[in-house]
Every structure is written in C-alpha cells, then in structure tokens.
C-alpha atoms as a PDB file:
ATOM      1  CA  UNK A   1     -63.072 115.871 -35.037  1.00  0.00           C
ATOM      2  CA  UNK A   2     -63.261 112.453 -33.295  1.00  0.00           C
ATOM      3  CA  UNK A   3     -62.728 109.303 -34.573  1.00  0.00           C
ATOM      4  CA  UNK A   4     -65.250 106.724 -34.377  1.00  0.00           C
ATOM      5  CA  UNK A   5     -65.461 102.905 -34.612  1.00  0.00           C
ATOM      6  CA  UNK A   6     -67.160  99.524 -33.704  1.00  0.00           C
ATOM      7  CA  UNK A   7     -67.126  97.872 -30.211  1.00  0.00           C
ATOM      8  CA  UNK A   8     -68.991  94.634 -30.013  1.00  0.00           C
ATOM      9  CA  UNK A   9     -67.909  93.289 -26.531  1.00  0.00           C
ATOM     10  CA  UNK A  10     -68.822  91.269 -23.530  1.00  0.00           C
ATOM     11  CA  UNK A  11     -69.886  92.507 -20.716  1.00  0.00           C
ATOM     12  CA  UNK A  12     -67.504  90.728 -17.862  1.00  0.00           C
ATOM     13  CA  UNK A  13     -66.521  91.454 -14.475  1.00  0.00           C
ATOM     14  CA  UNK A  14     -63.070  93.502 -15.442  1.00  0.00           C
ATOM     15  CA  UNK A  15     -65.590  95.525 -17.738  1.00  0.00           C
ATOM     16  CA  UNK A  16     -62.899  95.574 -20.556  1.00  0.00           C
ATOM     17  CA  UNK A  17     -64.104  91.866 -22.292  1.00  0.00           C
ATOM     18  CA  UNK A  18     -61.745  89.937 -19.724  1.00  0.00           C
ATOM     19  CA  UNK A  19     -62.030  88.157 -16.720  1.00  0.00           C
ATOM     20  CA  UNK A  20     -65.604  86.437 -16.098  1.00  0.00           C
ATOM     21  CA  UNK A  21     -68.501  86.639 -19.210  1.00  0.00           C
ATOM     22  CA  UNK A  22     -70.194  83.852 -19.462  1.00  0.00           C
ATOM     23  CA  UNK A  23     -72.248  83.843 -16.079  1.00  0.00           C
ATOM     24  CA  UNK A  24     -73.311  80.222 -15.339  1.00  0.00           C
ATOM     25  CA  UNK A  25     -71.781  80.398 -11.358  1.00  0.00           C
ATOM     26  CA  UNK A  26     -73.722  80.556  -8.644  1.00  0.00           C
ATOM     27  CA  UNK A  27     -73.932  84.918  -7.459  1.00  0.00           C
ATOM     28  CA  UNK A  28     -75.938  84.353  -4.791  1.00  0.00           C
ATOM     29  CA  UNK A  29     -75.328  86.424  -1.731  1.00  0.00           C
ATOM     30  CA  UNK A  30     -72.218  87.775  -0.731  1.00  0.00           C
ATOM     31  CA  UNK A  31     -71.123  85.915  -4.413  1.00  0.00           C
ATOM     32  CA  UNK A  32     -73.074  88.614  -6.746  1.00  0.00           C
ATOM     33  CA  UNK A  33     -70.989  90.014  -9.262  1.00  0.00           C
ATOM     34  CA  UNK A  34     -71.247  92.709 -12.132  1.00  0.00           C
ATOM     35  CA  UNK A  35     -70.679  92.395 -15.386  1.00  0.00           C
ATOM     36  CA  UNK A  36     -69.647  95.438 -17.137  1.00  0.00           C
ATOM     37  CA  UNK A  37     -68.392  96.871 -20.484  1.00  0.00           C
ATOM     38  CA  UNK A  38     -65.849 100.219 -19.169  1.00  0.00           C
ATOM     39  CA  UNK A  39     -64.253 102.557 -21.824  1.00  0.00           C
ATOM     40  CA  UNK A  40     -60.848 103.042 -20.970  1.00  0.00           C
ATOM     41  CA  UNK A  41     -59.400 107.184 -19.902  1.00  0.00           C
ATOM     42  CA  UNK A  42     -60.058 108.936 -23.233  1.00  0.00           C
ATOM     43  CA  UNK A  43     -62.927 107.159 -24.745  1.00  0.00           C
ATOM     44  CA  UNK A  44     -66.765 107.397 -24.976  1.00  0.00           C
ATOM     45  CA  UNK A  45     -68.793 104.400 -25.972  1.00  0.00           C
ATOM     46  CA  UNK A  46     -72.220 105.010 -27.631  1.00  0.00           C
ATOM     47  CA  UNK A  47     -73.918 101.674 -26.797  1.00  0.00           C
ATOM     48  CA  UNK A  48     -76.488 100.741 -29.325  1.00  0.00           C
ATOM     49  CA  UNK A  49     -77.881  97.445 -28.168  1.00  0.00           C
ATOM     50  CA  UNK A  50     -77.037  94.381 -25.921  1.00  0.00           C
ATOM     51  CA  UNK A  51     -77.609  90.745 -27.576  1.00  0.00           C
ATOM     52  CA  UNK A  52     -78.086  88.562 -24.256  1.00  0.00           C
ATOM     53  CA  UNK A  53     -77.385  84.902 -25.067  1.00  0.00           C
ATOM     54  CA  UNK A  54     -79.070  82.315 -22.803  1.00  0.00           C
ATOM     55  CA  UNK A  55     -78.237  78.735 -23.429  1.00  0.00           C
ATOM     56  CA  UNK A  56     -80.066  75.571 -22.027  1.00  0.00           C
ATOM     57  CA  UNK A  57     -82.843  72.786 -21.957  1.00  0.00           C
ATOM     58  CA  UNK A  58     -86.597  73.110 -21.653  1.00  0.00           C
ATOM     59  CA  UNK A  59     -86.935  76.525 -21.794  1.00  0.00           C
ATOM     60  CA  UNK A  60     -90.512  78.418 -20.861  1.00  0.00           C
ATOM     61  CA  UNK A  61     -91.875  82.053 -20.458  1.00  0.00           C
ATOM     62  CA  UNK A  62     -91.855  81.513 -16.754  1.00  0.00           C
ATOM     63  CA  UNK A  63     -88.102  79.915 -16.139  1.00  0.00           C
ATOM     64  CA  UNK A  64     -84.723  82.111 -16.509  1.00  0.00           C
ATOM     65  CA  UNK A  65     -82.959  79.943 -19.470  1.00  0.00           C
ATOM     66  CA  UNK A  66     -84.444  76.122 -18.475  1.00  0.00           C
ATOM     67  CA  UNK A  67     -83.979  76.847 -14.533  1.00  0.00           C
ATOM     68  CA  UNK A  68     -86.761  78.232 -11.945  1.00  0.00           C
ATOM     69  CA  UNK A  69     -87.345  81.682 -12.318  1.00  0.00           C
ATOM     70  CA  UNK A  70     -84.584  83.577 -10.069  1.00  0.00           C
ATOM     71  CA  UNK A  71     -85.067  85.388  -7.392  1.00  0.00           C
ATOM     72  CA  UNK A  72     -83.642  88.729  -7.064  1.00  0.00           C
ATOM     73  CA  UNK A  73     -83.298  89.026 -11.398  1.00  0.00           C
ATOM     74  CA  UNK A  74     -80.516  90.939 -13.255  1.00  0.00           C
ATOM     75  CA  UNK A  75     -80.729  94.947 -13.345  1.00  0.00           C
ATOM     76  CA  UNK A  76     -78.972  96.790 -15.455  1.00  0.00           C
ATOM     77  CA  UNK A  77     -77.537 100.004 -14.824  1.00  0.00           C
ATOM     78  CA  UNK A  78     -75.431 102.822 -15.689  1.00  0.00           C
ATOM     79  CA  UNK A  79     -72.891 103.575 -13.113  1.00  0.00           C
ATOM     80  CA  UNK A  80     -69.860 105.410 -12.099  1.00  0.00           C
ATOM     81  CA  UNK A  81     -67.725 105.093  -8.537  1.00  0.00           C
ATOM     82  CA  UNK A  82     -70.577 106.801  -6.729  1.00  0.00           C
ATOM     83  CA  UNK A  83     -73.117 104.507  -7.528  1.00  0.00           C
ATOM     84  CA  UNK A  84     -76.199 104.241  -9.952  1.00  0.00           C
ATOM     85  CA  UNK A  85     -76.782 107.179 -12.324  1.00  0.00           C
ATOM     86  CA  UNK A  86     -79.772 105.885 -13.832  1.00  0.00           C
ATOM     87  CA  UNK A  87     -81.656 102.071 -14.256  1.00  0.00           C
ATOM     88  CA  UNK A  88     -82.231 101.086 -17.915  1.00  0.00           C
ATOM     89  CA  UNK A  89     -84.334  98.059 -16.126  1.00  0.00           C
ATOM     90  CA  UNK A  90     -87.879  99.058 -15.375  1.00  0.00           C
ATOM     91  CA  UNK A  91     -88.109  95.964 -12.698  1.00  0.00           C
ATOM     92  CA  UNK A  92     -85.568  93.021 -12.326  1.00  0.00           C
ATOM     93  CA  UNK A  93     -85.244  90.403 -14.416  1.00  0.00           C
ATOM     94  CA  UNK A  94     -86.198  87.274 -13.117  1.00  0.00           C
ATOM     95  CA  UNK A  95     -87.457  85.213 -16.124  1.00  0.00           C
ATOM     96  CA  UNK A  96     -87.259  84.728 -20.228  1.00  0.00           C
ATOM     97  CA  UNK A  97     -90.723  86.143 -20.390  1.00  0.00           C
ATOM     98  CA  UNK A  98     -89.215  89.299 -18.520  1.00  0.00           C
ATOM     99  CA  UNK A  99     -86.964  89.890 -20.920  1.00  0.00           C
ATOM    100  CA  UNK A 100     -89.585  90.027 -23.150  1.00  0.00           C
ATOM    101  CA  UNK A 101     -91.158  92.631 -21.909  1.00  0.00           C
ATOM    102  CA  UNK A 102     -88.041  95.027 -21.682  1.00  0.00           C
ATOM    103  CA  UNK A 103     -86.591  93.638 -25.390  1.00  0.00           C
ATOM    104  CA  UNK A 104     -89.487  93.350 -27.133  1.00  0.00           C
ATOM    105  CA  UNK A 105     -87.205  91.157 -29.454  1.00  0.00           C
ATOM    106  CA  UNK A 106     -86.947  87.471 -28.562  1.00  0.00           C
ATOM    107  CA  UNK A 107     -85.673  84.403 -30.487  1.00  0.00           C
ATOM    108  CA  UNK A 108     -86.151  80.868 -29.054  1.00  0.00           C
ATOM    109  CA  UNK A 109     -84.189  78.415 -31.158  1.00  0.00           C
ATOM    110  CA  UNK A 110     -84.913  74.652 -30.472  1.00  0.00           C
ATOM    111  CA  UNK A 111     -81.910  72.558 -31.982  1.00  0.00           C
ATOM    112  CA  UNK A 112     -83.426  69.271 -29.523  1.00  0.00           C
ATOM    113  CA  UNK A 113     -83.402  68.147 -25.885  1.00  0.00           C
ATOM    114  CA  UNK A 114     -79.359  69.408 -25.160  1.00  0.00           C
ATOM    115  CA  UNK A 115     -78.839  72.537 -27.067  1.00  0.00           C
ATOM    116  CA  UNK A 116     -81.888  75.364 -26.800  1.00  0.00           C
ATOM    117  CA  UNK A 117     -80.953  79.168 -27.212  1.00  0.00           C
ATOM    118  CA  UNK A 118     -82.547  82.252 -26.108  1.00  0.00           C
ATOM    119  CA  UNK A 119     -81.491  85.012 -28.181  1.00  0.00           C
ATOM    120  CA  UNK A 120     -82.171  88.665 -26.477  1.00  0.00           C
ATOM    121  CA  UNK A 121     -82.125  92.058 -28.224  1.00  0.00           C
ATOM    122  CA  UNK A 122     -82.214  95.384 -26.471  1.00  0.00           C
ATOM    123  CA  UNK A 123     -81.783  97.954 -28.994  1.00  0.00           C
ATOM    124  CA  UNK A 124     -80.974 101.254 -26.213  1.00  0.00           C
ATOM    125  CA  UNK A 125     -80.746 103.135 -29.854  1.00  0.00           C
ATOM    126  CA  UNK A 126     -84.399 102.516 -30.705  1.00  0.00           C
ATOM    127  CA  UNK A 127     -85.590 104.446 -27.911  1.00  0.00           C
ATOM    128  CA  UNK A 128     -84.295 107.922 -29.408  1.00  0.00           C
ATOM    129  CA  UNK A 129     -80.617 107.415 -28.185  1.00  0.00           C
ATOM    130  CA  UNK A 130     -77.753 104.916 -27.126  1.00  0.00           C
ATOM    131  CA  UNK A 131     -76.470 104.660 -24.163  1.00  0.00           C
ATOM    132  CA  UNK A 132     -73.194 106.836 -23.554  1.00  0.00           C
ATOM    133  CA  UNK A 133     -70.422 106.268 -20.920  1.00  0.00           C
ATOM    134  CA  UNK A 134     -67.552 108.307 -20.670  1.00  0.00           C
ATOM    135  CA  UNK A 135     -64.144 106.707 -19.715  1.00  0.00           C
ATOM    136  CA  UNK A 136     -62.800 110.321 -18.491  1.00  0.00           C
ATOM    137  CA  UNK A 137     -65.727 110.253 -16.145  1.00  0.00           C
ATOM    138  CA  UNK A 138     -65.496 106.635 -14.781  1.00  0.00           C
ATOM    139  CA  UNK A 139     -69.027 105.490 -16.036  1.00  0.00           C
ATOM    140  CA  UNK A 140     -70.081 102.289 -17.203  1.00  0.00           C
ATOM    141  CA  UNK A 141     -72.799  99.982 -18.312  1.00  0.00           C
ATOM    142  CA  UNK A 142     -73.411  97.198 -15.627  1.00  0.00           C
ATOM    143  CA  UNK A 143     -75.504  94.193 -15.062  1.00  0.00           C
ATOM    144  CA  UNK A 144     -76.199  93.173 -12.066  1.00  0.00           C
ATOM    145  CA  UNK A 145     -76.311  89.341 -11.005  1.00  0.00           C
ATOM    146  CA  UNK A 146     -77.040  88.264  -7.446  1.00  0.00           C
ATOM    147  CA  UNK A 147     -78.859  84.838  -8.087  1.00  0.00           C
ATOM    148  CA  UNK A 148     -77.699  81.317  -8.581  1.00  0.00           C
ATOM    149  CA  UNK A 149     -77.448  80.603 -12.606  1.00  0.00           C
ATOM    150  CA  UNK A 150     -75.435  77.126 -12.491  1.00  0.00           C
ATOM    151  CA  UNK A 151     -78.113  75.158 -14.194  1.00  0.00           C
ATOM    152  CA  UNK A 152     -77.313  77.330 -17.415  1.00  0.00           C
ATOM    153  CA  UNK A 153     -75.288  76.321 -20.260  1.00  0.00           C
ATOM    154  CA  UNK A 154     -74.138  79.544 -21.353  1.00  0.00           C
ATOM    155  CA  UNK A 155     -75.135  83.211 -20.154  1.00  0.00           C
ATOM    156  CA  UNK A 156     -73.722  86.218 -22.077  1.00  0.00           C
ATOM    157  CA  UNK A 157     -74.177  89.667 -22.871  1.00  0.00           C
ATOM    158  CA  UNK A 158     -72.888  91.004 -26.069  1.00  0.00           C
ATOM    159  CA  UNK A 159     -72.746  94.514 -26.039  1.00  0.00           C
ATOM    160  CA  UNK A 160     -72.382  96.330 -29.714  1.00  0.00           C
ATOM    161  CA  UNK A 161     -71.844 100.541 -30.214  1.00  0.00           C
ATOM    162  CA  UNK A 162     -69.315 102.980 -31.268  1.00  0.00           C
ATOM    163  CA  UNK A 163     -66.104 103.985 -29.338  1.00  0.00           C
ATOM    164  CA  UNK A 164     -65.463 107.585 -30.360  1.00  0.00           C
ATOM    165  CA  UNK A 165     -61.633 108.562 -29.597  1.00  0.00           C
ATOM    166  CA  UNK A 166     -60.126 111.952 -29.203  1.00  0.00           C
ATOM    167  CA  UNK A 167     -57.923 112.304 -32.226  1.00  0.00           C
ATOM    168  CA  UNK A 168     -54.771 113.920 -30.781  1.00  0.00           C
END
C-alpha cells in the first residue's frame, strides 16, 4: 500500500517549485521556456487542478492579463524526454477569454487602477480523472511559454494533487 499526500506547487522551469515561476519575462523566440511541476524517481503525482494567477491593469476578454493578446499562447502538455505524450490544451492560449473557454472557471477581481487579478481554475479531475505523471518514467506536466509577458505583474501556475510514494 502507497502512501499518499498533498502537493500544491508551482509550476517553474526546474519543474520541482524552484528556479523561475512567476513568468513576467519576455519568452519570445529562442527565449521560450517551460514551466513544469516533475515528481522526483519514485513518485507519481495525481494532478487535480491548476489555479493560474494573472496579475495586472485593465484587464478584458480579448487581452492576456492587461497586455495585447499574445501571439503564439501557452500550451500545456504532458511530456516525458521524447517529447509530447498528449495536449491537455485544445488550441493555444492567447487571451483571458481563452482561458475561459478551457477553465470554464474564471474570477476577475478589481481592487482599482494598480492591482487587478485573474484567477484561473482548471479542475483536470472534473473531467473523469487527474492528470498522472510518473517520476520513474520521466513524465511531467508542462506549460509552454514562447511570447513576450513583461507587461504583467505577476503570472503563476499553482498546481494542486496527490503525490503517492512507494512505502518501502
């Protein structure tokens, strides 16, 4: 019998909550980055939603945060060192009304002209299952960033599950 307990984690570019998380840079180009949440050798995580955080001014349907709309969007994917094993996006991401429409579940908050937050929910677990990656097989969850997000004040993705360790 395994044991099992709670992750709630960023996603960030070391994929085990250090290194880069809160993705306000500029990933343009040959600067696109991944943000990831890895189980270590030994470990499975059952991933039961993501909570993406989007801080900033003026925010609309149309813009990403209180910027333009981006241009190539963030997928997300589940991958291992050969590549994609499946997309949870069903198109990229390129604005706060496409969120919507993979999420479902939406807060704006207005706190005046400086401080506005977007508050995401993607509950994986609603659609019959979470998301599983294996640490023994390499896999993990990723989002991919390849735009420039430098007019945002904050940019995060919380990522909340169950680690299930071998018991030994």
């Amino acid at each position: 019998m395994a044991a099992r307990r709670l992750i709630s984690r960023c996603a960030s570019t070391n994929g085990d909550g250090t290194g880069t998380f809160d993705a306000t840079g500029d990933y343009s180009g040959a600067s696109a980055i991944n943000l990831k949440v890895t189980p270590p050798a030994g470990q499975v995580y059952d991933l039961h939603r993501v909570i993406v955080g989007i801080a900033d001014t003026a925010m609309t349907a149309a813009k990403y945060g209180g910027i333009a709309a981006i241009t190539n969007g963030v997928i997300v994917t589940v991958k291992n060192a050969s590549g994609v094993i499946y997309t949870l996006s069903a198109f990229a991401i390129k604005s706060n009304g496409d969120w919507k429409r993979h999420c479902h579940d939406l807060l704006p908050e207005d706190y005046g002209a400086a401080a506005n937050v977007i508050s995401i929910r993607w509950t994986f677990a609603k659609t019959g299952a979470p998301i599983t990656v294996s640490g023994d097989s390499g896999e993990y969850l990723n989002f991919a960033l390849n735009d420039n997000f430098t007019g945002l004040v904050s940019h995060t993705f919380v990522v909340q599950g169950h680690i299930t360790m071998a018991q030994h």
